[in-house]
Protein backbone atom coordinates (compact mmCIF):
# COMPACT_ATOMS: atom_id res chain seq x y z
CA UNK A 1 -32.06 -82.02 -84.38
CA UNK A 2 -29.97 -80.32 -81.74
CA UNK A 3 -27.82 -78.46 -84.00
CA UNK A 4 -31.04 -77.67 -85.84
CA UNK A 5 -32.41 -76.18 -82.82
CA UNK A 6 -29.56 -73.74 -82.22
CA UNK A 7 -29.45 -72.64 -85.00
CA UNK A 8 -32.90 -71.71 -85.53
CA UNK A 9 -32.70 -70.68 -82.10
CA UNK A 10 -29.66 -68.13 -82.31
CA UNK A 11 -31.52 -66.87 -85.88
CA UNK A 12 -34.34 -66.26 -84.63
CA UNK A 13 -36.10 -62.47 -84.98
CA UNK A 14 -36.17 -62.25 -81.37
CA UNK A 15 -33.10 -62.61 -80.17
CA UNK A 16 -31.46 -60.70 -83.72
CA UNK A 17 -33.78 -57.63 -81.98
CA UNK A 18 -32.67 -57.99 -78.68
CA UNK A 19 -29.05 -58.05 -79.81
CA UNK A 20 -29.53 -55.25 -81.78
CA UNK A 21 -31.34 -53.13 -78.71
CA UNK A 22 -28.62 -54.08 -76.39
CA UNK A 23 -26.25 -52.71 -78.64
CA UNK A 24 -28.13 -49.69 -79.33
CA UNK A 25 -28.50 -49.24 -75.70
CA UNK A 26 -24.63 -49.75 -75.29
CA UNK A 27 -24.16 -47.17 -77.76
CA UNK A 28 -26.56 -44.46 -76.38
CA UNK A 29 -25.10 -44.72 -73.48
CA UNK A 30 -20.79 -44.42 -74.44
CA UNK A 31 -22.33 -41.83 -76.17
CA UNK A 32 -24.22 -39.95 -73.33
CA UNK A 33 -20.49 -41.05 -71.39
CA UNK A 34 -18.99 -39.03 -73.81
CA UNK A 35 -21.39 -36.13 -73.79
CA UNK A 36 -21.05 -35.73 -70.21
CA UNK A 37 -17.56 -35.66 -69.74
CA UNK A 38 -17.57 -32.53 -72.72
CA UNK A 39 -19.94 -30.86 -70.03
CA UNK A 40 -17.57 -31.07 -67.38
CA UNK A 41 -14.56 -29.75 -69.82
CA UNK A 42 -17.10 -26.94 -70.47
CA UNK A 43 -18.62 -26.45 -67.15
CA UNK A 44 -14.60 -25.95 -66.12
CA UNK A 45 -14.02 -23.56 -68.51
CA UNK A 46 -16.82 -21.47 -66.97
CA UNK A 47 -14.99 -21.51 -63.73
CA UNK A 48 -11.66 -20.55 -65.74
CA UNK A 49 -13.78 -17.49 -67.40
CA UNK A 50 -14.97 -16.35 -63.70
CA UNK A 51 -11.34 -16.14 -62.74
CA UNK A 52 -10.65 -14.08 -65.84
CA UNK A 53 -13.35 -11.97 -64.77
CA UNK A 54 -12.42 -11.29 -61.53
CA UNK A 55 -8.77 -10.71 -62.61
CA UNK A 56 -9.82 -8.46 -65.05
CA UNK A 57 -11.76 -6.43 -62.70
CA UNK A 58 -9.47 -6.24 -59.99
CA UNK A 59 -6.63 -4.96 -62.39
CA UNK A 60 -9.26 -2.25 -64.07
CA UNK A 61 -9.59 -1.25 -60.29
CA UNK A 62 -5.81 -1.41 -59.17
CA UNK A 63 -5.18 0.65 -62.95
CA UNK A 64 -8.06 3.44 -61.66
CA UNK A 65 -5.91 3.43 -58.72
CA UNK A 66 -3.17 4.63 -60.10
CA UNK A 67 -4.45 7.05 -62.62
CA UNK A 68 -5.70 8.78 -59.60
CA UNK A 69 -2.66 8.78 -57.27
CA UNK A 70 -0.05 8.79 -59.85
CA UNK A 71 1.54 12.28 -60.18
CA UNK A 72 2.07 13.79 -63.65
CA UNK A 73 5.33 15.54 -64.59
CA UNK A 74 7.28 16.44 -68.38
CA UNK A 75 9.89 14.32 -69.65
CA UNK A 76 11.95 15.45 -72.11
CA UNK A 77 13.18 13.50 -75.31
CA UNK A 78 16.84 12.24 -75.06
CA UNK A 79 17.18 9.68 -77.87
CA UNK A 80 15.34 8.28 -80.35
CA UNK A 81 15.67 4.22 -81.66
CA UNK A 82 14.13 3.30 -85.42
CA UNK A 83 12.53 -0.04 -85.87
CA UNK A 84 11.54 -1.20 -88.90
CA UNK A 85 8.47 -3.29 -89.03
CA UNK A 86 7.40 -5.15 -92.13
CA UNK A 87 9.21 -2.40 -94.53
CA UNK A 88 7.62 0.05 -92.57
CA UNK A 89 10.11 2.20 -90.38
CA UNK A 90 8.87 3.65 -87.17
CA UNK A 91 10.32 5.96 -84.73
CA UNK A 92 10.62 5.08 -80.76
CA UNK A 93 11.93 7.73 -78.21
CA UNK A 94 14.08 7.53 -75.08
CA UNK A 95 12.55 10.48 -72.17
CA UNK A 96 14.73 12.09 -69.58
CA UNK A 97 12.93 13.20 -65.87
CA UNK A 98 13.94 14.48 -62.96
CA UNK A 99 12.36 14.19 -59.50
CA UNK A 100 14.15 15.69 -56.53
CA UNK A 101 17.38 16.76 -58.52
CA UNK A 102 18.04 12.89 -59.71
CA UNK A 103 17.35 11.76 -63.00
CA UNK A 104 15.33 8.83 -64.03
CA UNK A 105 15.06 7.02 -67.79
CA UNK A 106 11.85 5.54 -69.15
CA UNK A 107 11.88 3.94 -72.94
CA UNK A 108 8.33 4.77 -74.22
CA UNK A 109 6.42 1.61 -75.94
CA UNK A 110 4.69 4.34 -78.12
CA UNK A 111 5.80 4.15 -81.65
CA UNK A 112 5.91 7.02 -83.96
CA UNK A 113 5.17 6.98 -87.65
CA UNK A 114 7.91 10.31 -88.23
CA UNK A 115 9.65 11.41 -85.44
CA UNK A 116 9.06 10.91 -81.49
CA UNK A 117 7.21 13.45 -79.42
CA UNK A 118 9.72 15.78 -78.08
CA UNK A 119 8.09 16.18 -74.42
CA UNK A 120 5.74 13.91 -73.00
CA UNK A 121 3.71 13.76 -69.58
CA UNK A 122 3.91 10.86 -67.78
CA UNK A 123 2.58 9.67 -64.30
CA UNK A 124 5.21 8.21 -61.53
CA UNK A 125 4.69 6.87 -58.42
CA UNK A 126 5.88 8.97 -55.02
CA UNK A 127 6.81 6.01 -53.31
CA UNK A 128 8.69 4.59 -56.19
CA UNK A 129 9.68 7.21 -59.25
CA UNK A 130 10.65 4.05 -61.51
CA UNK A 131 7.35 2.91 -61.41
CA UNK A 132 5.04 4.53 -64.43
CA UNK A 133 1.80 4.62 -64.74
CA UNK A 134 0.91 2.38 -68.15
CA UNK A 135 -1.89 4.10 -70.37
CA UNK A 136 -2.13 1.39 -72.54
CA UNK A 137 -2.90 -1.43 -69.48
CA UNK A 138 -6.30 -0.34 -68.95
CA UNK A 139 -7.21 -1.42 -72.56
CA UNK A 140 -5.52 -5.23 -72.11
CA UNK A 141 -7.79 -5.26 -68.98
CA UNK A 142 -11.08 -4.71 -70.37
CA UNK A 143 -10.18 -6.63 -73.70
CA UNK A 144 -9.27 -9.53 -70.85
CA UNK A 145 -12.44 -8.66 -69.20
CA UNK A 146 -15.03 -8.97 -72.27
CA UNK A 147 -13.42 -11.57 -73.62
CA UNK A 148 -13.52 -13.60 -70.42
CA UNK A 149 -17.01 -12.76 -70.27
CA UNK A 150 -17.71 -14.08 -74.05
CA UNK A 151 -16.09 -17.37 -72.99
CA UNK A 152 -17.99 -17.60 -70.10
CA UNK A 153 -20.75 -17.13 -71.95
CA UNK A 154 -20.39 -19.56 -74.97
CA UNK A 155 -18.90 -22.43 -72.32
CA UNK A 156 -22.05 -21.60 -70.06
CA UNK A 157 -24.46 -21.99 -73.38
CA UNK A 158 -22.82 -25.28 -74.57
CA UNK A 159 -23.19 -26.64 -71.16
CA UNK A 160 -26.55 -26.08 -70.85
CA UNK A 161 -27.31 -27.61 -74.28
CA UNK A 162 -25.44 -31.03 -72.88
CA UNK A 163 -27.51 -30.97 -69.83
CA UNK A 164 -30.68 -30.51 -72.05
CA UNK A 165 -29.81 -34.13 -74.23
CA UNK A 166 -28.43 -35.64 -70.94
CA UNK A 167 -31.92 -35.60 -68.82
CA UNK A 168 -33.54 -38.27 -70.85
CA UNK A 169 -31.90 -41.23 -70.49
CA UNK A 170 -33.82 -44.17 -69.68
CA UNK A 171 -32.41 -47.07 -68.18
CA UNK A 172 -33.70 -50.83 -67.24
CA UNK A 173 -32.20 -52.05 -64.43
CA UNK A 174 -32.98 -55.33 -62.71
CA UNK A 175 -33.32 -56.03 -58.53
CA UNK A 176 -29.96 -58.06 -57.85
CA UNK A 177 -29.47 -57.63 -54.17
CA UNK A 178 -31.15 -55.55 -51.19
CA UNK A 179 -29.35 -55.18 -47.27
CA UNK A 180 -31.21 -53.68 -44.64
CA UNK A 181 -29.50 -50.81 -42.90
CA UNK A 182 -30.58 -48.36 -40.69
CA UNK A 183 -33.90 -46.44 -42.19
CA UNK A 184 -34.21 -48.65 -44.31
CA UNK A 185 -32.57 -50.73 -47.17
CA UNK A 186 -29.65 -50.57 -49.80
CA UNK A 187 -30.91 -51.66 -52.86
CA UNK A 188 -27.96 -53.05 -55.68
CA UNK A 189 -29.25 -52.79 -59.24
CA UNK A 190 -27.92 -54.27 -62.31
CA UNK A 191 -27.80 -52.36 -66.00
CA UNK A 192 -29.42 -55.23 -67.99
CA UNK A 193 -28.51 -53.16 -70.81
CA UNK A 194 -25.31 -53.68 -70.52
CA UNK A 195 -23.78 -56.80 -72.21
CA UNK A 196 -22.79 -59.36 -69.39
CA UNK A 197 -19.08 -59.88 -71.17
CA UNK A 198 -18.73 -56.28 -70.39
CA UNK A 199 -15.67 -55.62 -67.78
CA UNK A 200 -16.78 -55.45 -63.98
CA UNK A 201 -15.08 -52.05 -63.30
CA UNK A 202 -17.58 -50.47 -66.04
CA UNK A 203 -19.12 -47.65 -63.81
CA UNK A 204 -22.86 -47.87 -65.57
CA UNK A 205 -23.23 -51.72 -65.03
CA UNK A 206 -24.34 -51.54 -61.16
CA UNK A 207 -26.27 -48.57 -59.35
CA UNK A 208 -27.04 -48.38 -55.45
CA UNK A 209 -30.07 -46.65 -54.26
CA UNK A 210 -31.23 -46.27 -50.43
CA UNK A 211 -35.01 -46.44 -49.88
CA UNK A 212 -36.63 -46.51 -46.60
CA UNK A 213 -39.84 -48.65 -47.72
CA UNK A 214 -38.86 -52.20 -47.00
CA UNK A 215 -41.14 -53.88 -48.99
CA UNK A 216 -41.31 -51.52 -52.39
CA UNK A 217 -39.07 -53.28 -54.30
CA UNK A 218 -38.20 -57.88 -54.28
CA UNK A 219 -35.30 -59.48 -56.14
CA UNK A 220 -35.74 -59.68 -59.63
CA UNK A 221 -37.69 -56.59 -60.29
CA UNK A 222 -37.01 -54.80 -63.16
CA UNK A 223 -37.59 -51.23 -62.92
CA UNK A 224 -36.75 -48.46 -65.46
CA UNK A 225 -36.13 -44.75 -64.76
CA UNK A 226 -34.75 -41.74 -66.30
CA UNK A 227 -30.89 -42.35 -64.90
CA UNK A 228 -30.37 -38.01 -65.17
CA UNK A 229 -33.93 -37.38 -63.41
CA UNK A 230 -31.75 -35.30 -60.73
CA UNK A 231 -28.65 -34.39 -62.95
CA UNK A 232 -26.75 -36.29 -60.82
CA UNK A 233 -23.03 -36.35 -59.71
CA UNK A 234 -22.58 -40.04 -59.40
CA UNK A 235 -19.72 -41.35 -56.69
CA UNK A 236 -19.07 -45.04 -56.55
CA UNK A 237 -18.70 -47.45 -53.96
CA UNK A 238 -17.14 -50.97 -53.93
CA UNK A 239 -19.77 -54.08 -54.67
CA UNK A 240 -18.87 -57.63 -54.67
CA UNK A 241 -15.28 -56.35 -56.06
CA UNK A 242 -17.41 -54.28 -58.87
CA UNK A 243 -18.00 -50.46 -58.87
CA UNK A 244 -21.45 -49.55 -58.11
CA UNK A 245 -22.55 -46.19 -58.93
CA UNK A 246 -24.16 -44.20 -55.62
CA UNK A 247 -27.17 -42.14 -56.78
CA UNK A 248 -29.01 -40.02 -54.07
CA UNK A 249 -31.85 -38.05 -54.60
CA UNK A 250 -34.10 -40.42 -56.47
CA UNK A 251 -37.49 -41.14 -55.07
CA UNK A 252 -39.74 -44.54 -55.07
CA UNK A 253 -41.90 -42.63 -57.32
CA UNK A 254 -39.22 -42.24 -59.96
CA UNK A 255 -38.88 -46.04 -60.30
CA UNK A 256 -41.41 -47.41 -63.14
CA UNK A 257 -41.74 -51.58 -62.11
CA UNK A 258 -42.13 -53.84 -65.11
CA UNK A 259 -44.84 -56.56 -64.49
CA UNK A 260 -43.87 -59.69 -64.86
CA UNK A 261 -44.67 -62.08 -67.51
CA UNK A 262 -46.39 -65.30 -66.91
């Protein structure tokens, strides 16, 4: 009759539906795990963009720089190198200039579809006449620049869209544990969507939430709320040799108790 009685007992609807939420439950939430650690990838890559950004303009601005300053003088054409590209032969020249009576070399990047300009003006630098003034930098800088921008952009948009999905997640959490502190009282909640046979260190098991109304909440309450209400960034704190997750800004208000049944 025992036996019977377990067995009916673990067939029953009931606990085939609870079973079934739990796991459900388990599953939204590895999968809300997942989608929040893709935001942070994504909200990083934002910050890489910025830097690209600022790069980008601070080169464009260091490139005006020496457009302006630069001084402009003929160089003559000395030697000439072919390349042949794909079948295709192309022509690259070798420039002669002097400044002050001494001669200085520069291999143009420029290549030439017959033969190589025979004078060219470049731009040196006073201070330095080995240092040339690039003409083709300024367009790597802004193709650095909008295409920082762009991934900004895109990493900014998918963010957003992960944020939007991660606001709604309700939890049910259950009263384990409360220790009065100053203002108030540390209250210890347990995930009771969360299988019990799940490991200790699992970060969504246990929450810990300061309130300063002492008599709000009694052991054994179960409460639900929306766990992203504040989009959070959780830290964790030691409990009973388990990891609690800290969350701050969460009101009384945002707690919704479940009455008891008799």
């Amino acid at each position: 009759m025992n036996n019977n009685q377990n067995i009916g007992s673990q067939l029953n609807p009931t606990n085939l539906q609870n079973v079934n939420v739990t796991n459900l439950n388990t599953n939204q939430t590895k999968g809300k795990t997942i989608k929040q650690k893709i935001r942070n990838i994504f909200l990083f890559l934002i910050f890489v963009g910025l830097i690209g950004i600022g790069t980008s303009v601070y080169l464009l601005i260091d490139d005006n720089k020496k457009y302006n300053t630069y001084i402009p003088i003929a160089a003559d054409l000395i030697s000439v190198e072919k390349i042949n590209k794909s079948g295709i032969h192309y022509y690259k020249g070798t420039y002669k200039y002097i400044i002050s009576k001494k001669e200085y070399f520069y291999k143009s990047k420029k290549l030439y579809s017959s033969s190589a300009d025979r004078i060219i003006q470049i731009k040196y630098n006073k201070e330095d006449p080995t240092k040339l003034y690039d003409e083709t930098a300024s367009k790597n800088y802004f193709i650095l620049l909008f295409s920082s921008i762009a991934f900004s952009f895109i990493s900014m948009i998918i963010s957003v869209s992960l944020s939007s999905s991660k606001l709604k997640e309700i939890i049910t959490v259950q009263v384990i544990e409360q220790v009065t502190c100053v203002g108030g009282r540390r209250i210890y909640l347990s995930n009771i969507n969360i299988p019990e046979n799940t490991p200790s260190t699992y970060e969504e098991k246990y929450y810990v939430y300061f309130s300063n109304n002492l008599d709000k909440f009694n052991i054994g309450n179960k409460l639900t709320f929306n766990i992203y209400q504040y989009n959070e960034v959780f830290t964790t704190e030691a409990y009973r040799n388990n990891l609690a997750r800290t969350i701050y800004n969460y009101k009384d208000d945002d707690f919704t108790l479940i009455a008891r049944q008799n």
